[in-house]
ModelCIF file with pLDDT and N, C-alpha, C, O atoms, coordinates in Angstrom:
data_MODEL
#
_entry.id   MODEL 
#
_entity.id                         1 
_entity.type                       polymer 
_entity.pdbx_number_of_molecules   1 
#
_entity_poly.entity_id                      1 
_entity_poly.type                           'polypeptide(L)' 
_entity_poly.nstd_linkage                   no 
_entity_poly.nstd_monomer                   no 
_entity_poly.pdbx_seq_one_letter_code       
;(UNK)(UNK)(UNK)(UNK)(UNK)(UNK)(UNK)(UNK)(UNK)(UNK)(UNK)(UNK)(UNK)(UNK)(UNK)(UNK)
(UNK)(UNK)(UNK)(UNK)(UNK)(UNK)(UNK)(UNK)(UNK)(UNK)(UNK)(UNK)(UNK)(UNK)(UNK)(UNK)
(UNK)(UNK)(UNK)(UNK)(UNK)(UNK)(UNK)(UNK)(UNK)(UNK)(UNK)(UNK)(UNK)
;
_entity_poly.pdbx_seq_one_letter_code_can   XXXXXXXXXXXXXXXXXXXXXXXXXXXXXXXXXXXXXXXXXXXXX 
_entity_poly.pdbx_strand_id                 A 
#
loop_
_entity_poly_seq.entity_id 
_entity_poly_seq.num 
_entity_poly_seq.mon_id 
_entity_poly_seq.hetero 
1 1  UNK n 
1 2  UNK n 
1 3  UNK n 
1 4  UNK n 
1 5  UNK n 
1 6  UNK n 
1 7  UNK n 
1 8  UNK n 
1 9  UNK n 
1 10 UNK n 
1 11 UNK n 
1 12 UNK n 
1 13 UNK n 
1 14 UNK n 
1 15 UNK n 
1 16 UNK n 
1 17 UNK n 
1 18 UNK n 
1 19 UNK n 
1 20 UNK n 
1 21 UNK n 
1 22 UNK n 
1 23 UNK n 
1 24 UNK n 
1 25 UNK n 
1 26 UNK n 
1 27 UNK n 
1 28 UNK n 
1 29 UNK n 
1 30 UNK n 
1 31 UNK n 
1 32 UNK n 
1 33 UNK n 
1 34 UNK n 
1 35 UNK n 
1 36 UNK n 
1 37 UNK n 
1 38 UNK n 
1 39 UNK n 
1 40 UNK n 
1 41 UNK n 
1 42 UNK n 
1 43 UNK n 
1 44 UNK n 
1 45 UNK n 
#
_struct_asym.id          A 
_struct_asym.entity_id   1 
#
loop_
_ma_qa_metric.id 
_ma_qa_metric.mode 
_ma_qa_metric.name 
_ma_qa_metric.software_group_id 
_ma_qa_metric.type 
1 global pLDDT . pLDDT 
2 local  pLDDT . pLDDT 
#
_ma_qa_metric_global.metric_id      1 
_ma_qa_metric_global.metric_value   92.04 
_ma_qa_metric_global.model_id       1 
_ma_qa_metric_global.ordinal_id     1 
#
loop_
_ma_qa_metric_local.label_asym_id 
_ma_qa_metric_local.label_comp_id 
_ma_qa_metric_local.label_seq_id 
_ma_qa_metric_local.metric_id 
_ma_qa_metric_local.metric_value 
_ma_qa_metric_local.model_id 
_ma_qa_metric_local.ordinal_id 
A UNK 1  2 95.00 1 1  
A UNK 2  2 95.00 1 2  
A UNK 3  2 96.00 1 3  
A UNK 4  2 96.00 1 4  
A UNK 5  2 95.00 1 5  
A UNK 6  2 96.00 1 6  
A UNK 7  2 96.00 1 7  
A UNK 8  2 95.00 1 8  
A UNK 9  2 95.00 1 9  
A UNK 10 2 95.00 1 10 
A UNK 11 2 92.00 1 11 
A UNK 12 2 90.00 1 12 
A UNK 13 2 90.00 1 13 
A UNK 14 2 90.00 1 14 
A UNK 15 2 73.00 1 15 
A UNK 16 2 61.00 1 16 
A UNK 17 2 57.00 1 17 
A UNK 18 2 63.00 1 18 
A UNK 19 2 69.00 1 19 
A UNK 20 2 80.00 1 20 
A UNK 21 2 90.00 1 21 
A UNK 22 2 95.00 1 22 
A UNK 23 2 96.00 1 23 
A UNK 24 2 97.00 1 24 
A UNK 25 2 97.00 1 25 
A UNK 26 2 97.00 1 26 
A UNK 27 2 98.00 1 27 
A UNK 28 2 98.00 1 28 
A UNK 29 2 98.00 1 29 
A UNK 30 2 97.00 1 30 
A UNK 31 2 98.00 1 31 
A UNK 32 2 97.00 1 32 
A UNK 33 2 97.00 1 33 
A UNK 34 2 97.00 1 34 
A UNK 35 2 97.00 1 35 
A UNK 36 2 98.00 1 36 
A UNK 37 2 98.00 1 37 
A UNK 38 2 98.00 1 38 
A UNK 39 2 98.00 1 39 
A UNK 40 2 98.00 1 40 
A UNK 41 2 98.00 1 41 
A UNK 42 2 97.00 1 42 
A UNK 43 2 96.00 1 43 
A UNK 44 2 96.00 1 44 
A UNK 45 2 97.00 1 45 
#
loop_
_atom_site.group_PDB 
_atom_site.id 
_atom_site.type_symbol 
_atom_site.label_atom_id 
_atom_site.label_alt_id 
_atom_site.label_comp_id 
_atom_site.label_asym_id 
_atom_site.label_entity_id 
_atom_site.label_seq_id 
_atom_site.pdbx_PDB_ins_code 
_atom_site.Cartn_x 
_atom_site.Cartn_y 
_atom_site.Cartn_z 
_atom_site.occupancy 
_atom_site.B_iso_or_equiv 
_atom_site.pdbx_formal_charge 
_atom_site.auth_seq_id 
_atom_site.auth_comp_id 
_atom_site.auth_asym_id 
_atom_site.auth_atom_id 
_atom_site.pdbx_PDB_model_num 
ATOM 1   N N  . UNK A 1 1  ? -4.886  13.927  -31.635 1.00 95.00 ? 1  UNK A N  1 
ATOM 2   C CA . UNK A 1 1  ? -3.484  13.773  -31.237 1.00 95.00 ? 1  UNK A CA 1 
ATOM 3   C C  . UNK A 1 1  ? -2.729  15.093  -31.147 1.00 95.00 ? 1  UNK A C  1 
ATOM 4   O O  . UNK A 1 1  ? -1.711  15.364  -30.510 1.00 95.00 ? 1  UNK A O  1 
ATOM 5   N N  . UNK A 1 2  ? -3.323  15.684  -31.774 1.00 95.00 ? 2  UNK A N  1 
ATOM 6   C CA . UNK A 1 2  ? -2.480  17.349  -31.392 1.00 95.00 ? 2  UNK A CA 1 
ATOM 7   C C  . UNK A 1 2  ? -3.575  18.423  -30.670 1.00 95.00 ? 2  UNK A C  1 
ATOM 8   O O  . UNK A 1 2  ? -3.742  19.614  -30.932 1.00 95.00 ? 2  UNK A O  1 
ATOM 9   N N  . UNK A 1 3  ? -4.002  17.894  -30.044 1.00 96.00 ? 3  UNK A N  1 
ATOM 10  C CA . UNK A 1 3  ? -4.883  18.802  -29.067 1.00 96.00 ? 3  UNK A CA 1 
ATOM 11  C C  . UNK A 1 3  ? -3.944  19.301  -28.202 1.00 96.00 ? 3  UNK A C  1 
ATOM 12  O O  . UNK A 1 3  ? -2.975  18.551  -28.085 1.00 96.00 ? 3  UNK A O  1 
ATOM 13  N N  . UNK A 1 4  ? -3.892  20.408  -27.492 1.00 96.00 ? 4  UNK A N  1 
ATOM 14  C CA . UNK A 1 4  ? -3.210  21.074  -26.654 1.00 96.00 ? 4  UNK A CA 1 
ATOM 15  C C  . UNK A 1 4  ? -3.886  21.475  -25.266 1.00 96.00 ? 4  UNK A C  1 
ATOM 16  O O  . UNK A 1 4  ? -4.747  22.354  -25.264 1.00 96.00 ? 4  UNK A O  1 
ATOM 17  N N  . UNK A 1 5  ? -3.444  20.739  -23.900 1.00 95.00 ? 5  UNK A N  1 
ATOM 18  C CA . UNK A 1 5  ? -2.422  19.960  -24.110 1.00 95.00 ? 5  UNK A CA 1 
ATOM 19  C C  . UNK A 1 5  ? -2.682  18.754  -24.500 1.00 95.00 ? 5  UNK A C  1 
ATOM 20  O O  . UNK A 1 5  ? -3.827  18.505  -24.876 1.00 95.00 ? 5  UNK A O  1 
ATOM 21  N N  . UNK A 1 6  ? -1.408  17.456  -24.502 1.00 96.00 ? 6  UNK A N  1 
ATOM 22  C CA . UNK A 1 6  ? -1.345  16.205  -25.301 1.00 96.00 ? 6  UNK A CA 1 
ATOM 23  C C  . UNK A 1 6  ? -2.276  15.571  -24.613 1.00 96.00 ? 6  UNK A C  1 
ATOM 24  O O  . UNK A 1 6  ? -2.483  15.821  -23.426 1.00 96.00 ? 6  UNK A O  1 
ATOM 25  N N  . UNK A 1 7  ? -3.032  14.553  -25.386 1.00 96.00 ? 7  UNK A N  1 
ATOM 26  C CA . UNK A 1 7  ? -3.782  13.786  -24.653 1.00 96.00 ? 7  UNK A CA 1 
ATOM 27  C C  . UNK A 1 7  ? -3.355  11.884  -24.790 1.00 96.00 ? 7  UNK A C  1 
ATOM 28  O O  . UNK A 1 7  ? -3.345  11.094  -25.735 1.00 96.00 ? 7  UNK A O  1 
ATOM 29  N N  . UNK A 1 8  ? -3.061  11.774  -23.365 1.00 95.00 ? 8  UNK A N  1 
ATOM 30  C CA . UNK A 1 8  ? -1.909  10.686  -24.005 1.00 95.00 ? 8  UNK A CA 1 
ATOM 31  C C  . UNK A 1 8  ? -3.222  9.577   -23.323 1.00 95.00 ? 8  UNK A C  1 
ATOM 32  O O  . UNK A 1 8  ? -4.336  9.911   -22.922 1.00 95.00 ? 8  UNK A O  1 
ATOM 33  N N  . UNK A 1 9  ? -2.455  7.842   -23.388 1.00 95.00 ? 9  UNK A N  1 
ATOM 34  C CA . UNK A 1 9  ? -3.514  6.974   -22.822 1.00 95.00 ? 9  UNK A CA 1 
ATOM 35  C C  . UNK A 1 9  ? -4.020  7.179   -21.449 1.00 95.00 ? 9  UNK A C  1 
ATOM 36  O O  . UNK A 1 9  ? -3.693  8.321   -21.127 1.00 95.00 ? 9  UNK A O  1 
ATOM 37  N N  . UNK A 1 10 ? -4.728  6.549   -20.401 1.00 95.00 ? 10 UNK A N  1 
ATOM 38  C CA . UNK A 1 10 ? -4.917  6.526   -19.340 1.00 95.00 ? 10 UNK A CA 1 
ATOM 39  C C  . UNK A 1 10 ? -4.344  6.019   -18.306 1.00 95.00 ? 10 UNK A C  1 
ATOM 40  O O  . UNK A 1 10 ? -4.032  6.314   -17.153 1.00 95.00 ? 10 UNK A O  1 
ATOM 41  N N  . UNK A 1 11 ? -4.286  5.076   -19.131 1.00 92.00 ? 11 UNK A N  1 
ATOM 42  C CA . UNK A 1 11 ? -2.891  3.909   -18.275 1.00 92.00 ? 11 UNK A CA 1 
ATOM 43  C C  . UNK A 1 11 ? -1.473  4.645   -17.495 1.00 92.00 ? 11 UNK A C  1 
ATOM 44  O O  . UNK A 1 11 ? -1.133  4.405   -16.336 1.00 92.00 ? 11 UNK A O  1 
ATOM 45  N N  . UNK A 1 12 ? -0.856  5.465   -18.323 1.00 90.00 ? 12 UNK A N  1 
ATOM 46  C CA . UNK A 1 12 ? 0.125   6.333   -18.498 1.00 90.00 ? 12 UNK A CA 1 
ATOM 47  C C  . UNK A 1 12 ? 0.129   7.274   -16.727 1.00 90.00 ? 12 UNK A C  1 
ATOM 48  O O  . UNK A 1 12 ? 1.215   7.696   -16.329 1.00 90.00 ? 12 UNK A O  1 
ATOM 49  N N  . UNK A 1 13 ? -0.839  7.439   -16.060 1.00 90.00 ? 13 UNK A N  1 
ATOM 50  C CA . UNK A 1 13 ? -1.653  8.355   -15.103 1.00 90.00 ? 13 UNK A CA 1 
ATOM 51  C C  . UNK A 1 13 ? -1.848  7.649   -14.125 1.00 90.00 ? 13 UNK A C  1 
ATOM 52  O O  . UNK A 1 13 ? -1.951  8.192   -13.025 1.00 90.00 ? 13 UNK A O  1 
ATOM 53  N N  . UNK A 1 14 ? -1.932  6.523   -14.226 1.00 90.00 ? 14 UNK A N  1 
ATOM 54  C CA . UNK A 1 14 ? -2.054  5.759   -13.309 1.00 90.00 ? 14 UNK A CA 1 
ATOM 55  C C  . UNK A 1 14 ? -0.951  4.942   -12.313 1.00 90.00 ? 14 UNK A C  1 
ATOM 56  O O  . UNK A 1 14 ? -0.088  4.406   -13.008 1.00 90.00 ? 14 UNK A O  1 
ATOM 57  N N  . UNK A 1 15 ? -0.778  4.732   -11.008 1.00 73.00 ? 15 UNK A N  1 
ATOM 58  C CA . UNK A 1 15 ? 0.252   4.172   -10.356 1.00 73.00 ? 15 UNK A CA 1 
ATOM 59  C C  . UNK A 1 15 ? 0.390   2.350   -10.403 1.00 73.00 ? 15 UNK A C  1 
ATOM 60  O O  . UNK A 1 15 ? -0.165  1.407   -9.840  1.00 73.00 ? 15 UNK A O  1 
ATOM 61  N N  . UNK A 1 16 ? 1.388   2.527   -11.347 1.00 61.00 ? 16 UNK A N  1 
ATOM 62  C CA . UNK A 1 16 ? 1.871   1.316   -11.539 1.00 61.00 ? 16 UNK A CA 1 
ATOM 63  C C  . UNK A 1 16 ? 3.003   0.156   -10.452 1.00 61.00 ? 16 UNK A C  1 
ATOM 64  O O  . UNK A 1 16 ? 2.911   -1.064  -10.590 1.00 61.00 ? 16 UNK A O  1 
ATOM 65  N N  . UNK A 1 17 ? 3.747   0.627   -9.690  1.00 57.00 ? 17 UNK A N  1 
ATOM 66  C CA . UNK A 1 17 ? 4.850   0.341   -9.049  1.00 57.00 ? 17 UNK A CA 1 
ATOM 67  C C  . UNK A 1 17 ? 3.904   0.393   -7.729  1.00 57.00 ? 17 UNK A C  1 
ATOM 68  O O  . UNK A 1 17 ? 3.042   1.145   -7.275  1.00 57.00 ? 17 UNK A O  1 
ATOM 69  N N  . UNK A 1 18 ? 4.802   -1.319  -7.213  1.00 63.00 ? 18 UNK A N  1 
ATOM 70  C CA . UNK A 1 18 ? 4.098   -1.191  -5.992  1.00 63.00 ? 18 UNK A CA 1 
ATOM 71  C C  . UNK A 1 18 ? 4.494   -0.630  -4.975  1.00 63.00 ? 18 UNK A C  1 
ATOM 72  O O  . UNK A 1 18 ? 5.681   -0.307  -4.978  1.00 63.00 ? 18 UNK A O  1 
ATOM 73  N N  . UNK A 1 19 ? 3.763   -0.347  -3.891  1.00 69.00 ? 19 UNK A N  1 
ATOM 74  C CA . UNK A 1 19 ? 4.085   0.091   -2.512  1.00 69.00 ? 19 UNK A CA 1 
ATOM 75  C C  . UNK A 1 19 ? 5.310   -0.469  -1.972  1.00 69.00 ? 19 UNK A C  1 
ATOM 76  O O  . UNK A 1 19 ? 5.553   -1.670  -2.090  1.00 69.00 ? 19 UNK A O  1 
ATOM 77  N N  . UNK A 1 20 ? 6.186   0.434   -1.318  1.00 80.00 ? 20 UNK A N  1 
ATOM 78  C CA . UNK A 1 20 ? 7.377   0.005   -0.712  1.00 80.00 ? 20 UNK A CA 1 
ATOM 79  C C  . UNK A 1 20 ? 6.936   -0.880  0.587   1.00 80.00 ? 20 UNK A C  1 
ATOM 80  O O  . UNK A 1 20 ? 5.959   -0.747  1.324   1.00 80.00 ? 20 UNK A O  1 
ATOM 81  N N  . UNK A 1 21 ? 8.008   -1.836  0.610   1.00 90.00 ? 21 UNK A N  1 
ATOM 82  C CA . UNK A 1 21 ? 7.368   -2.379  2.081   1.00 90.00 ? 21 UNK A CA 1 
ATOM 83  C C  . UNK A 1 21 ? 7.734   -2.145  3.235   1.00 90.00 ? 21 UNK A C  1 
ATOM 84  O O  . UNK A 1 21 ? 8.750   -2.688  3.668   1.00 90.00 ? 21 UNK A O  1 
ATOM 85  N N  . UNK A 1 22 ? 7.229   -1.556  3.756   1.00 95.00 ? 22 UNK A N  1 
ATOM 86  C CA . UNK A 1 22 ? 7.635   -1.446  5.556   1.00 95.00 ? 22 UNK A CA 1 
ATOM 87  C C  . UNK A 1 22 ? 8.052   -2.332  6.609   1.00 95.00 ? 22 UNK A C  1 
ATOM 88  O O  . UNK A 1 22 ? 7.450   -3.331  7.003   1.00 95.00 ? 22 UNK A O  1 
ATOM 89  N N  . UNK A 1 23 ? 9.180   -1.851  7.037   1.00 96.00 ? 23 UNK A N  1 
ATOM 90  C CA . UNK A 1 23 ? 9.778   -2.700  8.380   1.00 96.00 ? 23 UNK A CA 1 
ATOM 91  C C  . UNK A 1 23 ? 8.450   -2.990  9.456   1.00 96.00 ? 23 UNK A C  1 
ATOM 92  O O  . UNK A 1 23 ? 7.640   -2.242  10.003  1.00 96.00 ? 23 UNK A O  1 
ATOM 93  N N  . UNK A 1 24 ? 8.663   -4.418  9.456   1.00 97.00 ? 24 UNK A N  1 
ATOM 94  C CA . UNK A 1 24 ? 7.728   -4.918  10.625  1.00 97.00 ? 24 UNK A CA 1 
ATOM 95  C C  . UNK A 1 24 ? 8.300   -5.820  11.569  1.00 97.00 ? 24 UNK A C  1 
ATOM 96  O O  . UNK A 1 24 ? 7.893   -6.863  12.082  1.00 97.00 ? 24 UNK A O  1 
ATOM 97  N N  . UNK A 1 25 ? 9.310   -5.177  11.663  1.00 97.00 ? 25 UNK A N  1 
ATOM 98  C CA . UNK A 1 25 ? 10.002  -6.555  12.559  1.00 97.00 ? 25 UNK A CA 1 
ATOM 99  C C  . UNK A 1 25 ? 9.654   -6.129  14.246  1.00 97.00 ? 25 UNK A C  1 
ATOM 100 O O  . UNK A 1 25 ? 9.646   -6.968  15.146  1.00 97.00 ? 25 UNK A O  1 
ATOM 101 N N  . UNK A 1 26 ? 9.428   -4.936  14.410  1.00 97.00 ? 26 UNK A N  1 
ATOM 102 C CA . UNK A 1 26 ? 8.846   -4.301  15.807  1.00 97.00 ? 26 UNK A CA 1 
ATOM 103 C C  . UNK A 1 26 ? 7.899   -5.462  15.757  1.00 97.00 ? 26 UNK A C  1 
ATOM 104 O O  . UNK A 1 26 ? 8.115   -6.446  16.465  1.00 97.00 ? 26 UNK A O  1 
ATOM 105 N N  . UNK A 1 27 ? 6.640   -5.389  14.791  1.00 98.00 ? 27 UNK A N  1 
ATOM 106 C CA . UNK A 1 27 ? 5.243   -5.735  14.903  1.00 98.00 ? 27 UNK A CA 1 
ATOM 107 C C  . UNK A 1 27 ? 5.388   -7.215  14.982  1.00 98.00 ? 27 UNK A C  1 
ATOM 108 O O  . UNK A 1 27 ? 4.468   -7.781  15.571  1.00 98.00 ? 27 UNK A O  1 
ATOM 109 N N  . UNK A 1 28 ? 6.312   -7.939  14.531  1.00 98.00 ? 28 UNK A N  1 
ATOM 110 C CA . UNK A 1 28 ? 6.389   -9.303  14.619  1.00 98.00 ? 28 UNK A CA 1 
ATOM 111 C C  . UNK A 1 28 ? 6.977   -9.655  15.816  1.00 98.00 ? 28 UNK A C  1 
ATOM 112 O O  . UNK A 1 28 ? 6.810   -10.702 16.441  1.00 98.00 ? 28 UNK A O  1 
ATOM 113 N N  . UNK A 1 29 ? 7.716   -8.660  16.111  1.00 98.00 ? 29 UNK A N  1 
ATOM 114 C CA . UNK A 1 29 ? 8.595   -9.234  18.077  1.00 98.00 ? 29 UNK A CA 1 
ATOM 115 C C  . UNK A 1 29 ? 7.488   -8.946  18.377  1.00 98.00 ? 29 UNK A C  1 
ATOM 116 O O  . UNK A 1 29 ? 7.011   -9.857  19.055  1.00 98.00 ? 29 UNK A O  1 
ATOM 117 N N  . UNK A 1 30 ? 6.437   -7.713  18.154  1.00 97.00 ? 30 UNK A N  1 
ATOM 118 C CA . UNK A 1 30 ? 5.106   -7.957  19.564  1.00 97.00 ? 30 UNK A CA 1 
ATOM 119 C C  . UNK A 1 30 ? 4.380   -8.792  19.628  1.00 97.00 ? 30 UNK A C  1 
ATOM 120 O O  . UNK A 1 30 ? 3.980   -9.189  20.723  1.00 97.00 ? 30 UNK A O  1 
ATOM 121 N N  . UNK A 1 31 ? 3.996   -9.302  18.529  1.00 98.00 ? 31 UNK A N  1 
ATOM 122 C CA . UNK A 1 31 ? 3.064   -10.364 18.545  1.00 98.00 ? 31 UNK A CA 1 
ATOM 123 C C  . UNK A 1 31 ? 3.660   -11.934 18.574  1.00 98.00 ? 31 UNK A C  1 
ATOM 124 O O  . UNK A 1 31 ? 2.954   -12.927 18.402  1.00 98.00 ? 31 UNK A O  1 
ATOM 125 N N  . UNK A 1 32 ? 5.100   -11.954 18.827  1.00 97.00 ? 32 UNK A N  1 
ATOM 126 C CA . UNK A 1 32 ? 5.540   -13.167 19.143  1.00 97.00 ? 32 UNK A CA 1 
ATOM 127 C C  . UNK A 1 32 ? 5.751   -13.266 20.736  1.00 97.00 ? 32 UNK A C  1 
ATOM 128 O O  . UNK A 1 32 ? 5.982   -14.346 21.280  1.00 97.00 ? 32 UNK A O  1 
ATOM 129 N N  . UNK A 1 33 ? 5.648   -11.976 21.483  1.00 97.00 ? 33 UNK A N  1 
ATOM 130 C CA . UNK A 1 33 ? 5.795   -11.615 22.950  1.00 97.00 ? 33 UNK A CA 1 
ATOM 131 C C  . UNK A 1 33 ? 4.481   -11.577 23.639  1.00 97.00 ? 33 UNK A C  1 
ATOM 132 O O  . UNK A 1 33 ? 4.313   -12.159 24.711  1.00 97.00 ? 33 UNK A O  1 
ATOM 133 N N  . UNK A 1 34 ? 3.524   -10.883 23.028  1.00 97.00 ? 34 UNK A N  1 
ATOM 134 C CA . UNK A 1 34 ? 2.550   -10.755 23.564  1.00 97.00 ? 34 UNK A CA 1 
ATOM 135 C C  . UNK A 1 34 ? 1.460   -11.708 24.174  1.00 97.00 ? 34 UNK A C  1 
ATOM 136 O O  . UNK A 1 34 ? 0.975   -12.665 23.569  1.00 97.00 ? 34 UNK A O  1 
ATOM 137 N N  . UNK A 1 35 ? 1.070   -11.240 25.724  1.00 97.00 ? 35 UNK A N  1 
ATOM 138 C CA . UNK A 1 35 ? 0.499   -12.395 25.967  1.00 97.00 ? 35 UNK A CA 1 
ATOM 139 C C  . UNK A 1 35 ? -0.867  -12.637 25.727  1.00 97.00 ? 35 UNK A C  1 
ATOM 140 O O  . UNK A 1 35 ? -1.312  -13.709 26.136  1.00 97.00 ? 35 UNK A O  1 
ATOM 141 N N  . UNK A 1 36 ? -1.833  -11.641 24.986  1.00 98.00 ? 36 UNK A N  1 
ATOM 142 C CA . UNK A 1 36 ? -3.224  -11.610 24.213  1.00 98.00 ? 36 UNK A CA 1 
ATOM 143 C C  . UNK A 1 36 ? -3.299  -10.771 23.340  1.00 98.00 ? 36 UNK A C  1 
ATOM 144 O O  . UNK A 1 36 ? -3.950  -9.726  23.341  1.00 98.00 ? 36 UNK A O  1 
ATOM 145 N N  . UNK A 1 37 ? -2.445  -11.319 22.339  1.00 98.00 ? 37 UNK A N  1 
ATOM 146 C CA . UNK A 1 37 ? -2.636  -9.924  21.156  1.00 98.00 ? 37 UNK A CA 1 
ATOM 147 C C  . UNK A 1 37 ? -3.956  -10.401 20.298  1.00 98.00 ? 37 UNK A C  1 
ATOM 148 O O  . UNK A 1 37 ? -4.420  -11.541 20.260  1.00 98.00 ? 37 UNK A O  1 
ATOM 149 N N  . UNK A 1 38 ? -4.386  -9.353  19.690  1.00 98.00 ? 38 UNK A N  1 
ATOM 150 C CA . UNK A 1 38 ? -5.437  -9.264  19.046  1.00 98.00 ? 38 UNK A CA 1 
ATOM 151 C C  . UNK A 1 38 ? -5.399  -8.675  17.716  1.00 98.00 ? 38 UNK A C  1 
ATOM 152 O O  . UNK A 1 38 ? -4.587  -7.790  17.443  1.00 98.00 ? 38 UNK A O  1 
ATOM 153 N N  . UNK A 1 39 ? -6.117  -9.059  17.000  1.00 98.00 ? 39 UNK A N  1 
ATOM 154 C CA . UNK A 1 39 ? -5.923  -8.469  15.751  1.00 98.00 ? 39 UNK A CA 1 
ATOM 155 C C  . UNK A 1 39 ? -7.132  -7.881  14.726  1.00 98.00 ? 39 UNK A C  1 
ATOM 156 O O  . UNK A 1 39 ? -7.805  -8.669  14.061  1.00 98.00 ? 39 UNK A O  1 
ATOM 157 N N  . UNK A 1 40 ? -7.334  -6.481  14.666  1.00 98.00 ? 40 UNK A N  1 
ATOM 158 C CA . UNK A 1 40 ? -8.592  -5.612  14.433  1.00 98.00 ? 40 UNK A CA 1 
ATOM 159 C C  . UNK A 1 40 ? -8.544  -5.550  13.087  1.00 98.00 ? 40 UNK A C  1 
ATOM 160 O O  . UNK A 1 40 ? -7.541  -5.226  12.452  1.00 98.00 ? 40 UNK A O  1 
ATOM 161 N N  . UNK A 1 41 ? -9.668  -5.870  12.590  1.00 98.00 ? 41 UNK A N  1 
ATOM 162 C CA . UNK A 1 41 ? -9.574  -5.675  10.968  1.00 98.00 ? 41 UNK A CA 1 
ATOM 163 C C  . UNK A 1 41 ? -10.603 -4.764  10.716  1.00 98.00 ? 41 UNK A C  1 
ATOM 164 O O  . UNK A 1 41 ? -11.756 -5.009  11.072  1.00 98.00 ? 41 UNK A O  1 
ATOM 165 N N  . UNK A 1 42 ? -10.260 -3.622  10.070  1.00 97.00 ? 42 UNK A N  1 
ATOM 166 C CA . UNK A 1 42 ? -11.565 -2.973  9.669   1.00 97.00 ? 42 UNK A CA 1 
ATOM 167 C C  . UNK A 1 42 ? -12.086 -2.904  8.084   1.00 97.00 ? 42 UNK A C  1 
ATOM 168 O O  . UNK A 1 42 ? -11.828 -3.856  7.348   1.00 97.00 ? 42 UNK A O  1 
ATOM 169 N N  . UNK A 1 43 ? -12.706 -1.937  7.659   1.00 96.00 ? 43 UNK A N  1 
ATOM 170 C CA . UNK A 1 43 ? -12.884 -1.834  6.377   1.00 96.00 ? 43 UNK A CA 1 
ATOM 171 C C  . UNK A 1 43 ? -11.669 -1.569  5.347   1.00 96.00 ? 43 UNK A C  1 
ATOM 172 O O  . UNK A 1 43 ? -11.767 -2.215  4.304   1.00 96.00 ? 43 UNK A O  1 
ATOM 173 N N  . UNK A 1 44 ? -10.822 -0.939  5.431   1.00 96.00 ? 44 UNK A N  1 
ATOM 174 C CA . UNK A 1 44 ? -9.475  -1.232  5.077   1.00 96.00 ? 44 UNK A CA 1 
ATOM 175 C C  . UNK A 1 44 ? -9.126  -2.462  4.533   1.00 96.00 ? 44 UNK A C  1 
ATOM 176 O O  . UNK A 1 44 ? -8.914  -2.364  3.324   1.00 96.00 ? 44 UNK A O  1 
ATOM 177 N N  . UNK A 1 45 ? -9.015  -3.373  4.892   1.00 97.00 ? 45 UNK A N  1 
ATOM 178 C CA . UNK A 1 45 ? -8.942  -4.807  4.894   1.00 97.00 ? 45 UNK A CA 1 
ATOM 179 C C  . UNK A 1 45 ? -9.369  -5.418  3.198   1.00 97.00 ? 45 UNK A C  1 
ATOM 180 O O  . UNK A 1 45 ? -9.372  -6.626  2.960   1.00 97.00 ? 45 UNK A O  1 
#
C-alpha cells in the first residue's frame, strides 16, 4: 500500500460511464426514405 507510485484497484482504470449517444435522426429519415436500403454488418457487430 505504500509503494510508490500508489497502487490502487483495477476497477478504478477502467471505463465505467457509458458512451454518449449519437444523433441518428439523419440515419433514420434515410432509411425511412430509402428505396433499397441495406444494412452491412461486419465484425464490429
Amino acid at each position: 500500500p505504500d509503494s510508490v507510485p500508489r497502487l490502487y484497484s483495477s476497477r478504478g482504470y477502467l471505463t465505467h460511464q457509458g458512451p454518449a449517444r449519437p444523433d441518428m435522426a439523419a440515419t433514420a429519415e434515410a432509411l425511412r426514405t430509402a428505396s433499397a436500403p441495406v444494412l452491412l454488418a461486419g465484425g464490429g457487430v
